[in-house]
N, C-alpha and C. Protein backbone atom coordinates (compact mmCIF):
# COMPACT_ATOMS: atom_id res chain seq x y z
N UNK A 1 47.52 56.34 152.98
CA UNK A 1 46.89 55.26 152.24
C UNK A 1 45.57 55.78 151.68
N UNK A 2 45.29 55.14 150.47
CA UNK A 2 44.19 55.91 149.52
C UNK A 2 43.15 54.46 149.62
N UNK A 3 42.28 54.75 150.21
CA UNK A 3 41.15 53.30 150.26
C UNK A 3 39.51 53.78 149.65
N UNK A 4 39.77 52.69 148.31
CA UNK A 4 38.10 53.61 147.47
C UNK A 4 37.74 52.15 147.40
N UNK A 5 36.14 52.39 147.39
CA UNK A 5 35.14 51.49 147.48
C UNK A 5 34.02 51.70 146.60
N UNK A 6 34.07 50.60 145.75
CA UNK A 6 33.43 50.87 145.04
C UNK A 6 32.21 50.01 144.48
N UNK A 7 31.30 50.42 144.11
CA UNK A 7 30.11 49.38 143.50
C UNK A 7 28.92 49.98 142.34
N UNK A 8 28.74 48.25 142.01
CA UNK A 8 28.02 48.09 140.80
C UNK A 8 26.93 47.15 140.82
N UNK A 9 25.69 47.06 139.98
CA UNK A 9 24.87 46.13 140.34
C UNK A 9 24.67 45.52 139.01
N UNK A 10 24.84 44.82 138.39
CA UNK A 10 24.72 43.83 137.13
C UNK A 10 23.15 43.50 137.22
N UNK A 11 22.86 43.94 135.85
CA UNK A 11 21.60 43.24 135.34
C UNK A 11 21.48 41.40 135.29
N UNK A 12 20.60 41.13 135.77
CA UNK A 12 20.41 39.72 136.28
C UNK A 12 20.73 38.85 135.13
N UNK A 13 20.57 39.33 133.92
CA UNK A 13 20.72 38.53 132.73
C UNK A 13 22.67 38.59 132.11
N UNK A 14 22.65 39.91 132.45
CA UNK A 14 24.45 39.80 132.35
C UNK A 14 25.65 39.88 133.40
N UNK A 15 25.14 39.08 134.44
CA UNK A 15 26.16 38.71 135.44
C UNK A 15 26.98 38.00 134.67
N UNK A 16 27.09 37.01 133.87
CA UNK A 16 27.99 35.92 133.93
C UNK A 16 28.77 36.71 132.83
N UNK A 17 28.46 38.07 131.90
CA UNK A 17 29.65 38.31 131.10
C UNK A 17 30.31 39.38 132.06
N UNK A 18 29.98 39.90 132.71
CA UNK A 18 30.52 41.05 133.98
C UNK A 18 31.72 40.17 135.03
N UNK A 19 31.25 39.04 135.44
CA UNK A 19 32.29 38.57 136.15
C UNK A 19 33.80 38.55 135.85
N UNK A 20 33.87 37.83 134.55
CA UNK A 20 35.18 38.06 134.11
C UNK A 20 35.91 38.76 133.73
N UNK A 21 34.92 39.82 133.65
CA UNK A 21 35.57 41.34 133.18
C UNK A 21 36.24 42.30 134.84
N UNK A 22 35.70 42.08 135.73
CA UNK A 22 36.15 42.31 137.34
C UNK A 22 37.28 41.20 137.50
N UNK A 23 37.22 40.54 137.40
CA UNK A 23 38.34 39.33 137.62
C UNK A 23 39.66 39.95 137.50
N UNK A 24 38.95 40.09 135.58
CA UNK A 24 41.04 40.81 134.99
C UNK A 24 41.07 42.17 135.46
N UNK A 25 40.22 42.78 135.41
CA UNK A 25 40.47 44.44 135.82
C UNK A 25 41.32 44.28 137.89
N UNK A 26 40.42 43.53 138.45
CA UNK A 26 41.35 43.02 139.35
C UNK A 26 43.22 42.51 139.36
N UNK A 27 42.85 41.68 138.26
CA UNK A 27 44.06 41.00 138.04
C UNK A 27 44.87 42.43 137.67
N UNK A 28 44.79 42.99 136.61
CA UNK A 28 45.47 44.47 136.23
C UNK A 28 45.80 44.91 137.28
N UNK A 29 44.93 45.61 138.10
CA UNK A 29 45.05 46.74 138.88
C UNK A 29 46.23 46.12 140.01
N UNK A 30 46.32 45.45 140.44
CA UNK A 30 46.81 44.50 141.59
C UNK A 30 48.39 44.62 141.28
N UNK A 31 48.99 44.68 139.45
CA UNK A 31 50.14 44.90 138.97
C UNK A 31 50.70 46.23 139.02
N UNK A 32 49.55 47.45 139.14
CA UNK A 32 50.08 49.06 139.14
C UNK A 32 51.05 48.91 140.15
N UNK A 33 51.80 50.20 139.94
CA UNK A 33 52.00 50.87 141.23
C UNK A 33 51.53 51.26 142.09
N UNK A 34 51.62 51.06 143.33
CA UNK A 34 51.27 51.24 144.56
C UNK A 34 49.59 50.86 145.12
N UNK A 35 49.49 49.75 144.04
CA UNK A 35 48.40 48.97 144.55
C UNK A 35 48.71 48.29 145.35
N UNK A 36 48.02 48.31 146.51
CA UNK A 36 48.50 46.98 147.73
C UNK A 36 47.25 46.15 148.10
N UNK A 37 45.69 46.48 147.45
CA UNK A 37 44.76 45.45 146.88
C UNK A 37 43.84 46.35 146.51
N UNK A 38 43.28 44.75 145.44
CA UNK A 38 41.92 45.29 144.88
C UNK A 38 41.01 43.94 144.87
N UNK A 39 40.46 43.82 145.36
CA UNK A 39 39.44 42.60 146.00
C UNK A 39 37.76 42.99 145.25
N UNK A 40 37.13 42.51 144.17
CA UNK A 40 36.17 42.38 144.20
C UNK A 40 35.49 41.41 145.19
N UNK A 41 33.82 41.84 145.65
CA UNK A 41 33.21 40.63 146.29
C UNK A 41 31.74 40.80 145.56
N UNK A 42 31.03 40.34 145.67
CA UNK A 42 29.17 39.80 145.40
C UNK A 42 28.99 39.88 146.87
N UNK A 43 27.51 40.38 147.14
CA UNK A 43 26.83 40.41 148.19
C UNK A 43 26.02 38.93 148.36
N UNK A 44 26.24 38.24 149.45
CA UNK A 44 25.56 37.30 150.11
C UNK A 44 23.71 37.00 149.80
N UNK A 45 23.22 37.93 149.83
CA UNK A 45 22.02 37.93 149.23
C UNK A 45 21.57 38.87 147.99
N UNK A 46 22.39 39.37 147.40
CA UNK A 46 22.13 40.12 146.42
C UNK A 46 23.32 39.36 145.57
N UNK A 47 23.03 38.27 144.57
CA UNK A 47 24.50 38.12 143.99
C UNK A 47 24.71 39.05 142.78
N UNK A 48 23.71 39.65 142.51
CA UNK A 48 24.09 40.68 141.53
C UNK A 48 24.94 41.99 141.73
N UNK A 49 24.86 42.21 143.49
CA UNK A 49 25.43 43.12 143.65
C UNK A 49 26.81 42.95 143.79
N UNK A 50 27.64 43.82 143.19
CA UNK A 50 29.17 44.23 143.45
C UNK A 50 29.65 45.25 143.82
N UNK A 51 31.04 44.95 145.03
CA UNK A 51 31.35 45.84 145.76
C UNK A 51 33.43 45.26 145.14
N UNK A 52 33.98 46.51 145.38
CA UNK A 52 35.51 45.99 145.21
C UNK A 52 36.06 47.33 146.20
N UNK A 53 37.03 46.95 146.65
CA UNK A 53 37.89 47.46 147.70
C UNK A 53 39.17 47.11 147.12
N UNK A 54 40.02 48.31 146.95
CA UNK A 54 41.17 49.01 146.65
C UNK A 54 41.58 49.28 147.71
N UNK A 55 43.12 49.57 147.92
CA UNK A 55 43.70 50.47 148.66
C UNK A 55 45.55 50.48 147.95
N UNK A 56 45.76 52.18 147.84
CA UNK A 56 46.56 52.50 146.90
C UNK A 56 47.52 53.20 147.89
N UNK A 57 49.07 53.15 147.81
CA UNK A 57 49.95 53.86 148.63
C UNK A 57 49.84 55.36 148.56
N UNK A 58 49.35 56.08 147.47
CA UNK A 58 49.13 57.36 147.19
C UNK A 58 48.16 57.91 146.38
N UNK A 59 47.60 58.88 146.65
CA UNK A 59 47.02 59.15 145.65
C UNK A 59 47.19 59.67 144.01
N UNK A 60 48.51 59.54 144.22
CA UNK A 60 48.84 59.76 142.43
C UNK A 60 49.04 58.27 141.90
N UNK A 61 49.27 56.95 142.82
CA UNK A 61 49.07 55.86 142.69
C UNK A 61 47.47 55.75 141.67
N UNK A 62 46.76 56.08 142.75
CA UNK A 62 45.45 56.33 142.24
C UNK A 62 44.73 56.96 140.81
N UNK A 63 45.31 58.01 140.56
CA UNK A 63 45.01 59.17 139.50
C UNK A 63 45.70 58.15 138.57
N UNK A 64 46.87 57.84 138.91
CA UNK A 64 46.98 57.12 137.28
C UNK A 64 46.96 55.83 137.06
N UNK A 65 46.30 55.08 137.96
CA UNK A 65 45.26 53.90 137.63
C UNK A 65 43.72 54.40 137.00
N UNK A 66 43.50 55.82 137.37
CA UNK A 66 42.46 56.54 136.65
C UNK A 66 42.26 56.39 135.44
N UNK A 67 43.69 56.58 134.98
CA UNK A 67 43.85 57.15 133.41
C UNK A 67 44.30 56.62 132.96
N UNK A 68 44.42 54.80 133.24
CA UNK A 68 44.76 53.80 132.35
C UNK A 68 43.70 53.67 130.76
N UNK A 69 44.15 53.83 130.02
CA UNK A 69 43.13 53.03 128.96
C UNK A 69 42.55 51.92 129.40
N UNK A 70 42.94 50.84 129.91
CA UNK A 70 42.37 49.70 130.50
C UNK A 70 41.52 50.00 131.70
N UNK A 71 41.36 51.30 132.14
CA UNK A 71 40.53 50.96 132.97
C UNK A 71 39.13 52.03 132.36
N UNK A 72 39.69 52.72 131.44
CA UNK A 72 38.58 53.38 130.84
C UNK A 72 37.55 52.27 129.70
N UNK A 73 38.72 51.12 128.92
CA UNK A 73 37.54 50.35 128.59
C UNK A 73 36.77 49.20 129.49
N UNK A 74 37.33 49.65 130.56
CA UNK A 74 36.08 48.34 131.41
C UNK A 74 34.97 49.82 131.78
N UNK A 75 35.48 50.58 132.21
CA UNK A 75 34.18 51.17 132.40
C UNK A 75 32.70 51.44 131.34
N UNK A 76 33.94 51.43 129.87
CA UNK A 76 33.01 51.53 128.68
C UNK A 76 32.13 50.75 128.51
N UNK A 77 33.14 49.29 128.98
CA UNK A 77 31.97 47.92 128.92
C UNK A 77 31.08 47.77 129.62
N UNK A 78 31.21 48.56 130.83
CA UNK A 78 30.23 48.05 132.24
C UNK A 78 28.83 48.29 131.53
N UNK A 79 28.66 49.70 131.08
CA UNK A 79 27.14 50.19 130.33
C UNK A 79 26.22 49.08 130.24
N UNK A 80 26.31 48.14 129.40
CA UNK A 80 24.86 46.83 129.50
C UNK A 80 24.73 45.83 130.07
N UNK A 81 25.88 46.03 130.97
CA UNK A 81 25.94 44.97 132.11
C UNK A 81 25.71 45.45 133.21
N UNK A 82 25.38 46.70 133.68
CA UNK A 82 24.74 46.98 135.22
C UNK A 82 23.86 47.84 134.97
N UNK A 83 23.18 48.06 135.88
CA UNK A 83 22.08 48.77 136.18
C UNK A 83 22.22 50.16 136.80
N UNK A 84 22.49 51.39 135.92
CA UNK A 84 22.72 52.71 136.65
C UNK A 84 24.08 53.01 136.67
N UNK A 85 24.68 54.04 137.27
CA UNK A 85 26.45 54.34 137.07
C UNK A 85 26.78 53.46 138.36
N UNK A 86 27.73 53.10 138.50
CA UNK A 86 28.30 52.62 139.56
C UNK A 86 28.90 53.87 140.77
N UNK A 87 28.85 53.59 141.75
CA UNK A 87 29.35 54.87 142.59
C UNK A 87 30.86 54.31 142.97
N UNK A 88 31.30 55.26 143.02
CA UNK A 88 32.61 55.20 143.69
C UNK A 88 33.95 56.23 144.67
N UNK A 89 33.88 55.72 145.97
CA UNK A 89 34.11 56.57 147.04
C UNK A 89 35.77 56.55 147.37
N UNK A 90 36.14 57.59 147.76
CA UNK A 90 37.59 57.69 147.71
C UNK A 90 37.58 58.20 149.01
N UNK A 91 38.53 57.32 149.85
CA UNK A 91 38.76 57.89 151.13
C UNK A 91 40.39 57.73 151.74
N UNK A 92 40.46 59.26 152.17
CA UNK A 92 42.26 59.29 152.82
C UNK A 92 42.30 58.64 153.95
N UNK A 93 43.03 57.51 154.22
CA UNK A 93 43.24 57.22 155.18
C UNK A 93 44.64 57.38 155.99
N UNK A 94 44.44 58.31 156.94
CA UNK A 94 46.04 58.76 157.81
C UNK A 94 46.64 57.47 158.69
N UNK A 95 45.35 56.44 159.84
CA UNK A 95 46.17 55.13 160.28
C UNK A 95 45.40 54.17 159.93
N UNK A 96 45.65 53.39 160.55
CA UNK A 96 44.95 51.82 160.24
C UNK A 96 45.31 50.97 161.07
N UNK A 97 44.91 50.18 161.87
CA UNK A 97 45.52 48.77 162.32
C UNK A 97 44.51 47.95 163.02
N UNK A 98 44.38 46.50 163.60
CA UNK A 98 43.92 45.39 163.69
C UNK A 98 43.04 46.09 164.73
N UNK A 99 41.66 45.64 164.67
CA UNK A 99 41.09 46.14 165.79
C UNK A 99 40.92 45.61 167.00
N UNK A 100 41.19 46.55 168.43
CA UNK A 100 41.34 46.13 169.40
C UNK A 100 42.62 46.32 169.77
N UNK A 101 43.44 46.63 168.89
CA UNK A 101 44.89 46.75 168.88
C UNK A 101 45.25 47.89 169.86
C-alpha cells in the first residue's frame, strides 16, 4: 500500500476558490485505479491549512495519477491560492491494521 500525505496552506483571501478545486480533484482521484482514498481535511485551528491523505494499491497506481493532466492543472491552479509549494510525502506501507489489534 502506497500512503502520501499531503499539504497546502491557502492564502486567507483565496480559501473559498481553493476549496472546490480539492473537492473535485478528490472526487477524480477516488475514480483512478487503485485509489482506495483520498480525503482532504482543514486543520481545526488553522482553517487555512490543508492536509489530504491518499492511499493507493501500488505504486504505479500512484505514478499515473501523477501524470494525469487533471492533476497537473490543479497543481497549475494551486499557485495564487496558497502560500509556498505544497509538500508532499510518499510512504510504502508493508502492514496496517486497527490499533491494539
Amino acid at each position: 500500500m502506497i500512503l502520501v500525505i499531503a499539504r497546502a496552506q491557502a492564502r486567507p483571501d483565496q480559501r473559498s476558490a481553493l476549496v472546490p478545486l480539492l473537492v473535485e480533484a478528490a472526487r477524480r482521484a477516488r475514480t483512478e485505479q487503485g485509489c482506495t482514498s483520498y480525503a482532504f481535511s482543514a486543520d481545526l485551528e488553522d482553517p487555512n491549512s490543508f492536509l489530504s491523505v491518499e492511499t493507493w494499491e501500488e505504486r504505479a497506481d500512484l505514478d499515473r495519477h501523477m501524470a494525469t493532466p487533471e492533476l497537473a492543472e490543479l497543481l497549475g491552479a494551486l499557485g495564487p491560492l496558497v502560500t509556498g509549494e505544497p509538500t508532499i510525502t510518499v510512504h510504502e506501507v508493508s502492514s496496517s491494521g486497527a490499533y491494539g489489534a
